[in-house]
C-alpha atoms as a PDB file:
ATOM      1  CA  UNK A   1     -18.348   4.460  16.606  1.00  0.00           C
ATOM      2  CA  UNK A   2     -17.969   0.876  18.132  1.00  0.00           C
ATOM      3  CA  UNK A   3     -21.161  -0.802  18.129  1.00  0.00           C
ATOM      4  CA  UNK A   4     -21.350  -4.351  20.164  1.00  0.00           C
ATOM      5  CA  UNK A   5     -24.653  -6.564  20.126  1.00  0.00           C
ATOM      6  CA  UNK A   6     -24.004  -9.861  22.367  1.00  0.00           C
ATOM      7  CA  UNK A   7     -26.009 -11.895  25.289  1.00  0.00           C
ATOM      8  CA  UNK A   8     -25.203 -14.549  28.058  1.00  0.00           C
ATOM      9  CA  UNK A   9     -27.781 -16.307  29.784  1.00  0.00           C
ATOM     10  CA  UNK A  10     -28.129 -19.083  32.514  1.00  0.00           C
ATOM     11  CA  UNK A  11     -32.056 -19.961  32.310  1.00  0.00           C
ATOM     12  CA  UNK A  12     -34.501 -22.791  32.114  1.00  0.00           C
ATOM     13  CA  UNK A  13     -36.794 -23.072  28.635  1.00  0.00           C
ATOM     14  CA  UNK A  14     -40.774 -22.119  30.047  1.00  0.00           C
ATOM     15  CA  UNK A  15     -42.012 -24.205  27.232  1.00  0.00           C
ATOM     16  CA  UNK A  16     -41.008 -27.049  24.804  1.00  0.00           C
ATOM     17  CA  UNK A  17     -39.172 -25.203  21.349  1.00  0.00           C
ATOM     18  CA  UNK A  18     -41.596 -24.880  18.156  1.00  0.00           C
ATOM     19  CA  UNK A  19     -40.306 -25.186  14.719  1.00  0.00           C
ATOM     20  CA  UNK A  20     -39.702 -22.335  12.492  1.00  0.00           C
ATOM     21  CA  UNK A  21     -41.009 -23.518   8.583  1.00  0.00           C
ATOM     22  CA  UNK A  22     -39.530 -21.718   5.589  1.00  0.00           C
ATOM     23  CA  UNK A  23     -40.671 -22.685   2.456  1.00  0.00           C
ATOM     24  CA  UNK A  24     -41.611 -26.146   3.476  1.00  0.00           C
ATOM     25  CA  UNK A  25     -38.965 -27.350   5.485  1.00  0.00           C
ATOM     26  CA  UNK A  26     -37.376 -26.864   9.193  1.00  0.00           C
ATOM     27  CA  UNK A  27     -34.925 -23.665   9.182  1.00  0.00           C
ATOM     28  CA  UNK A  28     -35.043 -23.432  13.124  1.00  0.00           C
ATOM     29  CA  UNK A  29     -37.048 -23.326  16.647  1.00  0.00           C
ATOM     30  CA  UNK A  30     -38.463 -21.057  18.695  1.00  0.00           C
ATOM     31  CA  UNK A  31     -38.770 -20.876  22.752  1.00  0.00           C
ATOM     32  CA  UNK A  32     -39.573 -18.963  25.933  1.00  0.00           C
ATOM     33  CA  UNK A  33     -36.954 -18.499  28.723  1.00  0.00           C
ATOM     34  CA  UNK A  34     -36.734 -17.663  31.658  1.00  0.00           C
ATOM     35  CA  UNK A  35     -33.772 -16.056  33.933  1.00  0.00           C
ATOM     36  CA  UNK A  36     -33.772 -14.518  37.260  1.00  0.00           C
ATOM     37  CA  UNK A  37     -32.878 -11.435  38.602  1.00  0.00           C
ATOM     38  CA  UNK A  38     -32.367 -11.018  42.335  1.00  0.00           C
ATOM     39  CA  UNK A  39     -34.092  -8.364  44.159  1.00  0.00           C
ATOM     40  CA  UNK A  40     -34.277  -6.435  47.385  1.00  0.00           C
ATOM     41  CA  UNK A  41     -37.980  -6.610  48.844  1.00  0.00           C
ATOM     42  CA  UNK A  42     -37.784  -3.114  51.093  1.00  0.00           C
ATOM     43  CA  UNK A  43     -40.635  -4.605  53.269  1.00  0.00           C
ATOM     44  CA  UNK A  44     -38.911  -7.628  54.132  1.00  0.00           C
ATOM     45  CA  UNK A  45     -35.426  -6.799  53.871  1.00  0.00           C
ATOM     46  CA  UNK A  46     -34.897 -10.214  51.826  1.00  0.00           C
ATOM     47  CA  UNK A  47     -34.021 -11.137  48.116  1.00  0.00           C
ATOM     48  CA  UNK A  48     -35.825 -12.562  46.240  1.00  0.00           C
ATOM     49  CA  UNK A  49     -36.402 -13.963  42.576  1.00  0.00           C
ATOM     50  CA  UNK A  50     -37.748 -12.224  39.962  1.00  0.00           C
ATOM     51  CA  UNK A  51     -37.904 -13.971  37.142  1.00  0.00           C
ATOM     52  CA  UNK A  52     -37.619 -12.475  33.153  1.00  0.00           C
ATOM     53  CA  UNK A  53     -39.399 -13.633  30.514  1.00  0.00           C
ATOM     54  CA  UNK A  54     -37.429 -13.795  26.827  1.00  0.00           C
ATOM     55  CA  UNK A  55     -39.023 -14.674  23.531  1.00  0.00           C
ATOM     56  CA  UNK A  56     -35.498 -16.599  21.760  1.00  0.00           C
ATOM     57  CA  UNK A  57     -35.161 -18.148  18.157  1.00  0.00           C
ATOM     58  CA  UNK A  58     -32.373 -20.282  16.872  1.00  0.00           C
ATOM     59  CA  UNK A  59     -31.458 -21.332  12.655  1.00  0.00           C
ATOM     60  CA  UNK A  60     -29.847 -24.104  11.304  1.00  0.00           C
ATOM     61  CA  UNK A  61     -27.479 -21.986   9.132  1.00  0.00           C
ATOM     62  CA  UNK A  62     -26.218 -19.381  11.569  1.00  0.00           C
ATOM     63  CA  UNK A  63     -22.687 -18.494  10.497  1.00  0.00           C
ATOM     64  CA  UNK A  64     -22.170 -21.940   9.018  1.00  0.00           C
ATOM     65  CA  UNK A  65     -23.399 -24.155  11.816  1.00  0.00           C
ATOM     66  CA  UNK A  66     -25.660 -26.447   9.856  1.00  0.00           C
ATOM     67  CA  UNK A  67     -28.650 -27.782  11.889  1.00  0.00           C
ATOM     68  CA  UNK A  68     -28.273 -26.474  15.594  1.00  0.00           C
ATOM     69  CA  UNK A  69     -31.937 -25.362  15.293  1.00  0.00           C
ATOM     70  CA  UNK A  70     -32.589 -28.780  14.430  1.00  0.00           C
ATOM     71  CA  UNK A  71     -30.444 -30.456  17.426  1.00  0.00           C
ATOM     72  CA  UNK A  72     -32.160 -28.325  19.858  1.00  0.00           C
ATOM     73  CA  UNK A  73     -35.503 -29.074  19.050  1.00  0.00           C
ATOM     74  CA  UNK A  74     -34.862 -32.862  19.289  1.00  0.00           C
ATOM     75  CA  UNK A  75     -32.413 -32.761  22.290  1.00  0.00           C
ATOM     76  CA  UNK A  76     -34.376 -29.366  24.782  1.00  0.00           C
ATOM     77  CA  UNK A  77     -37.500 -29.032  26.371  1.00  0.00           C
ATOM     78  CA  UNK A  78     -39.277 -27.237  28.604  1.00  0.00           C
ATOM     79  CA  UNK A  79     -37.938 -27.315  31.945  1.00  0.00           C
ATOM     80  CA  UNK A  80     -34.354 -27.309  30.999  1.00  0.00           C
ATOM     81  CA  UNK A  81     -31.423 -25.422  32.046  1.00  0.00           C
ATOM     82  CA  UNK A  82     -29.095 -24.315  29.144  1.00  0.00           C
ATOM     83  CA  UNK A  83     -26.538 -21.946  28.529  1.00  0.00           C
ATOM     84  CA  UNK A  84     -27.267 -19.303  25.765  1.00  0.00           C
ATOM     85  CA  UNK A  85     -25.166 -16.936  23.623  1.00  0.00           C
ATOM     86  CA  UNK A  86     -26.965 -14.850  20.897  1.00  0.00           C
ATOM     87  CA  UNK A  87     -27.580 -11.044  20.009  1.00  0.00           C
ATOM     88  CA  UNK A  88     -30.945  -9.281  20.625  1.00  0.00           C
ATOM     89  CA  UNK A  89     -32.991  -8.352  17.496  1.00  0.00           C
ATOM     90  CA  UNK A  90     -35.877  -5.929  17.121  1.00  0.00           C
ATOM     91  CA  UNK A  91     -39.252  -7.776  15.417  1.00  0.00           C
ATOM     92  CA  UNK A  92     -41.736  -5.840  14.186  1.00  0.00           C
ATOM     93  CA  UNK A  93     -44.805  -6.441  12.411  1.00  0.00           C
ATOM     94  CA  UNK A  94     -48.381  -4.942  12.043  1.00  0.00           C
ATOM     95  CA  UNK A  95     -51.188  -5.613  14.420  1.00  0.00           C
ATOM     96  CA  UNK A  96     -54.045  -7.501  12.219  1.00  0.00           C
ATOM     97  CA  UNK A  97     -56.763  -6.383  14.707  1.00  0.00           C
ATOM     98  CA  UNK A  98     -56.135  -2.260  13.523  1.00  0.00           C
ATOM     99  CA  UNK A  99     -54.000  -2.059  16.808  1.00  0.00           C
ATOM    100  CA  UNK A 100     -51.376  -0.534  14.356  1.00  0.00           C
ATOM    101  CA  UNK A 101     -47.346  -1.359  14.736  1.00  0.00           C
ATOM    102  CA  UNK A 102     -46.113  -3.479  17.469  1.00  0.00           C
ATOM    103  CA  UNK A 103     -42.687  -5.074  18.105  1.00  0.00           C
ATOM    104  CA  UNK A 104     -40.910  -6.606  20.506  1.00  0.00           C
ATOM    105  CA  UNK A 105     -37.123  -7.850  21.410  1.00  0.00           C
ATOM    106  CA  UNK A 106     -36.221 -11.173  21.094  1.00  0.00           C
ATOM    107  CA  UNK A 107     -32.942 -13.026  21.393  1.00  0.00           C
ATOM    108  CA  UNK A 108     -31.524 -14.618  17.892  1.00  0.00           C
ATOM    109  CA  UNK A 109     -29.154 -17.970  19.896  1.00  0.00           C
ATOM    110  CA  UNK A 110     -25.695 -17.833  18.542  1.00  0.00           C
ATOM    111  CA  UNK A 111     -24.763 -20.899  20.551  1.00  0.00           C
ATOM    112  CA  UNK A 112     -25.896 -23.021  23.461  1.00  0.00           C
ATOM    113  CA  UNK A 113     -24.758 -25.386  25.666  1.00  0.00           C
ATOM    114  CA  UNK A 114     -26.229 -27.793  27.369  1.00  0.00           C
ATOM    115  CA  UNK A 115     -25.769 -27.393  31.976  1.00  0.00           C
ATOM    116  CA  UNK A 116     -27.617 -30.554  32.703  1.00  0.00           C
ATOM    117  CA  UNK A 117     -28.195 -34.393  32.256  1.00  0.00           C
ATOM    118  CA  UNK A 118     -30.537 -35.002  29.592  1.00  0.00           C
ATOM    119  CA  UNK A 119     -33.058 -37.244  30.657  1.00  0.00           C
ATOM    120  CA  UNK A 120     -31.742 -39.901  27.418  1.00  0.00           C
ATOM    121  CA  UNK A 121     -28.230 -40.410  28.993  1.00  0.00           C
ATOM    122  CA  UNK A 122     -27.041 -38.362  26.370  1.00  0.00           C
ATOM    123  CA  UNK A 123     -24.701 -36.532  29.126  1.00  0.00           C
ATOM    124  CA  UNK A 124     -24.983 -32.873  28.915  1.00  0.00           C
ATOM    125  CA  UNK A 125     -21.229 -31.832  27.677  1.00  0.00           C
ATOM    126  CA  UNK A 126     -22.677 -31.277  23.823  1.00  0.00           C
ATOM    127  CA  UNK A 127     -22.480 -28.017  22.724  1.00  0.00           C
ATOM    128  CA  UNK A 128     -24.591 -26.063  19.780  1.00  0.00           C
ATOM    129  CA  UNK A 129     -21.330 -23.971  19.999  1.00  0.00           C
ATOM    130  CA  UNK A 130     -20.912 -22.019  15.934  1.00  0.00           C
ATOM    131  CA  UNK A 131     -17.031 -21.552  14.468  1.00  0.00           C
ATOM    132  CA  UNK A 132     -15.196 -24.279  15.868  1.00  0.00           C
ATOM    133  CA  UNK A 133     -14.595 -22.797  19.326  1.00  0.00           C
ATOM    134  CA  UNK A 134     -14.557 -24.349  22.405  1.00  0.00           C
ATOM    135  CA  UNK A 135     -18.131 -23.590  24.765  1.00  0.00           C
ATOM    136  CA  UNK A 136     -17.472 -20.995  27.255  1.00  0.00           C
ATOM    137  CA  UNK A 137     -17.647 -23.398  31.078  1.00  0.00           C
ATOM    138  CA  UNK A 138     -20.586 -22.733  32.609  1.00  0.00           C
ATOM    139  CA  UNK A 139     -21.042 -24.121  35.837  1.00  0.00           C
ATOM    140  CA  UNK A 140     -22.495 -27.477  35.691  1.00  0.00           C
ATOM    141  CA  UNK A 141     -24.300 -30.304  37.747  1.00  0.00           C
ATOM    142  CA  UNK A 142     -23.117 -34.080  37.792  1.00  0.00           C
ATOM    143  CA  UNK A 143     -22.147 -34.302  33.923  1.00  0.00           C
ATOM    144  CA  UNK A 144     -19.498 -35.604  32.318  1.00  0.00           C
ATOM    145  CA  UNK A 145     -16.149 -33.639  31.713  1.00  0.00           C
ATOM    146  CA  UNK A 146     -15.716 -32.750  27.878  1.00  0.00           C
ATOM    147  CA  UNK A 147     -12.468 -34.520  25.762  1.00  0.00           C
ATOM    148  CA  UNK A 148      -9.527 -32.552  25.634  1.00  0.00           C
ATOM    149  CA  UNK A 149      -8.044 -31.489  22.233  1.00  0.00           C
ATOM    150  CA  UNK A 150      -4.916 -32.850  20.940  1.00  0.00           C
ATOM    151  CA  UNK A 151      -1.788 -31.429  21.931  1.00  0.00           C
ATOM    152  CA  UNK A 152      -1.115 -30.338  18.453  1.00  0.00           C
ATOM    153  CA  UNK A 153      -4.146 -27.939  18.575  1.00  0.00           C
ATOM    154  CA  UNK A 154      -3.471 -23.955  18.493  1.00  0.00           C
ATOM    155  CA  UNK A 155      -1.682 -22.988  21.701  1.00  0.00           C
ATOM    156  CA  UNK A 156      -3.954 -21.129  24.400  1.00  0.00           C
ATOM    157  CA  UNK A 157      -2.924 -18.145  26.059  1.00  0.00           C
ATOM    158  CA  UNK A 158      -4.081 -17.168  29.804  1.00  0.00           C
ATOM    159  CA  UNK A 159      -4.503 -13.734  30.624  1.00  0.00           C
ATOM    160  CA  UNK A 160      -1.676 -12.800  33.267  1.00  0.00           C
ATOM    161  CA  UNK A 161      -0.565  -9.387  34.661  1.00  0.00           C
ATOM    162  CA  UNK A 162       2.715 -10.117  33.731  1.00  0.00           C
ATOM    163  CA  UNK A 163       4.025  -7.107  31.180  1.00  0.00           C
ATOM    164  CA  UNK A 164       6.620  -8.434  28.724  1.00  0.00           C
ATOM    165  CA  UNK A 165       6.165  -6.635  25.634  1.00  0.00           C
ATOM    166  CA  UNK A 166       7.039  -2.860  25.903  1.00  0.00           C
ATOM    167  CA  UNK A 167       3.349  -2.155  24.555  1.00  0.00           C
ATOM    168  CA  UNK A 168       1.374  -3.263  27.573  1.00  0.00           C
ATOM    169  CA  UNK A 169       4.062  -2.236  30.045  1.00  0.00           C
ATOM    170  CA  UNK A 170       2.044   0.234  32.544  1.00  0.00           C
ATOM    171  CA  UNK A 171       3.658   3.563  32.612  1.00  0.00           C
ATOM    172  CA  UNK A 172       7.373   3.513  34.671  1.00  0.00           C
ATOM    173  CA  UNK A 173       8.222  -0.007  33.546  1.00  0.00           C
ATOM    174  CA  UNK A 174       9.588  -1.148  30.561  1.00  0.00           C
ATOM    175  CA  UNK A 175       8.495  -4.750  29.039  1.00  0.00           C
ATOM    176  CA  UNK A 176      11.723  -7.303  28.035  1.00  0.00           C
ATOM    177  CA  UNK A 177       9.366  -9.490  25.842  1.00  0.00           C
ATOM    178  CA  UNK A 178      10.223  -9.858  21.538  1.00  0.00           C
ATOM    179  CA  UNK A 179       8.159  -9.754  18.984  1.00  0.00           C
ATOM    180  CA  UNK A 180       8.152 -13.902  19.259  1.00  0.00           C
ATOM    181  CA  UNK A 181       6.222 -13.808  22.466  1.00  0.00           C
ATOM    182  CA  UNK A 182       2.900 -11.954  21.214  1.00  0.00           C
ATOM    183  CA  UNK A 183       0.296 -14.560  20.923  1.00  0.00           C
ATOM    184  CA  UNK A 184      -0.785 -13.359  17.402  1.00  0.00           C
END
């Protein structure tokens, strides 16, 4: 059974991120966001914003990025609009006041990117992206475009619906692709 945990949000941070301490020392941040869903008011026949409230967390040493919790709580705050990847995770703990077990789901950030100006002129085209890959392109206001990669890096491949291998041919047609032209 395939099992597949992943978020993508657009949102603004409702308050300034919080540092996580583990035995003495920074390991990460935590923060509110907000996104918005849109919504048909039936009295008024208009949409409207309703906005949800997420409880996030990010660590320095997620999959081998060293200190993104670090870089966002020095570079985000409250207010700002950022670009978040991450999987949900279930927190539970016991309720100190006898109200017995409570949890709640949270967002653990995989990656972020940043959609705006910071208010530094730092630009906003630096990414807390993990593994080396490029930051999926959000949409973004009056920043400056990121710096290409050499030629020499790994070739990219755009989706087409062209068929040339005999494996994705659609039924009927027959691919006239080799072996040489899968990208992998």
């Amino acid at each position: 059974m395939a099992n597949l945990n992943k978020v993508m949000f657009i949102g603004r941070l409702t308050r300034d991120p919080e540092a996580i301490q583990v035995g003495g020392a920074t390991a990460g941040a935590k923060f509110g966001f907000a996104v918005n869903n849109r919504k048909l008011n039936a009295s008024t026949q208009q949409w409207e914003e309703v906005p949800v409230f997420i409880d996030m967390e990010i660590w320095n040493a997620l999959r081998g990025e060293s200190k993104q919790g670090d870089r966002f709580l020095q570079t985000v705050r409250k207010g700002h609009q950022v670009y978040i990847e991450g999987h949900l995770k279930m927190d539970s703990w016991e309720d100190k006041n006898g109200g017995g077990k409570r949890s709640k789901l949270l967002v653990v950030v995989e990656s972020f990117q940043y959609l705006e100006a910071r208010q530094d002129g730092g630009g906003g085209n630096n990414s807390g992206n993990n593994m080396g890959e490029a930051p999926m392109r959000a949409p973004r206001q009056a920043v400056a475009a990121p710096a290409r990669a050499p030629a020499t890096a790994a070739r990219s491949y755009a989706p087409s619906n062209n068929y040339d291998d005999d494996m994705g041919a659609p039924p009927g047609k027959s691919g006239g692709g080799t072996e040489d032209d899968i990208p992998f």
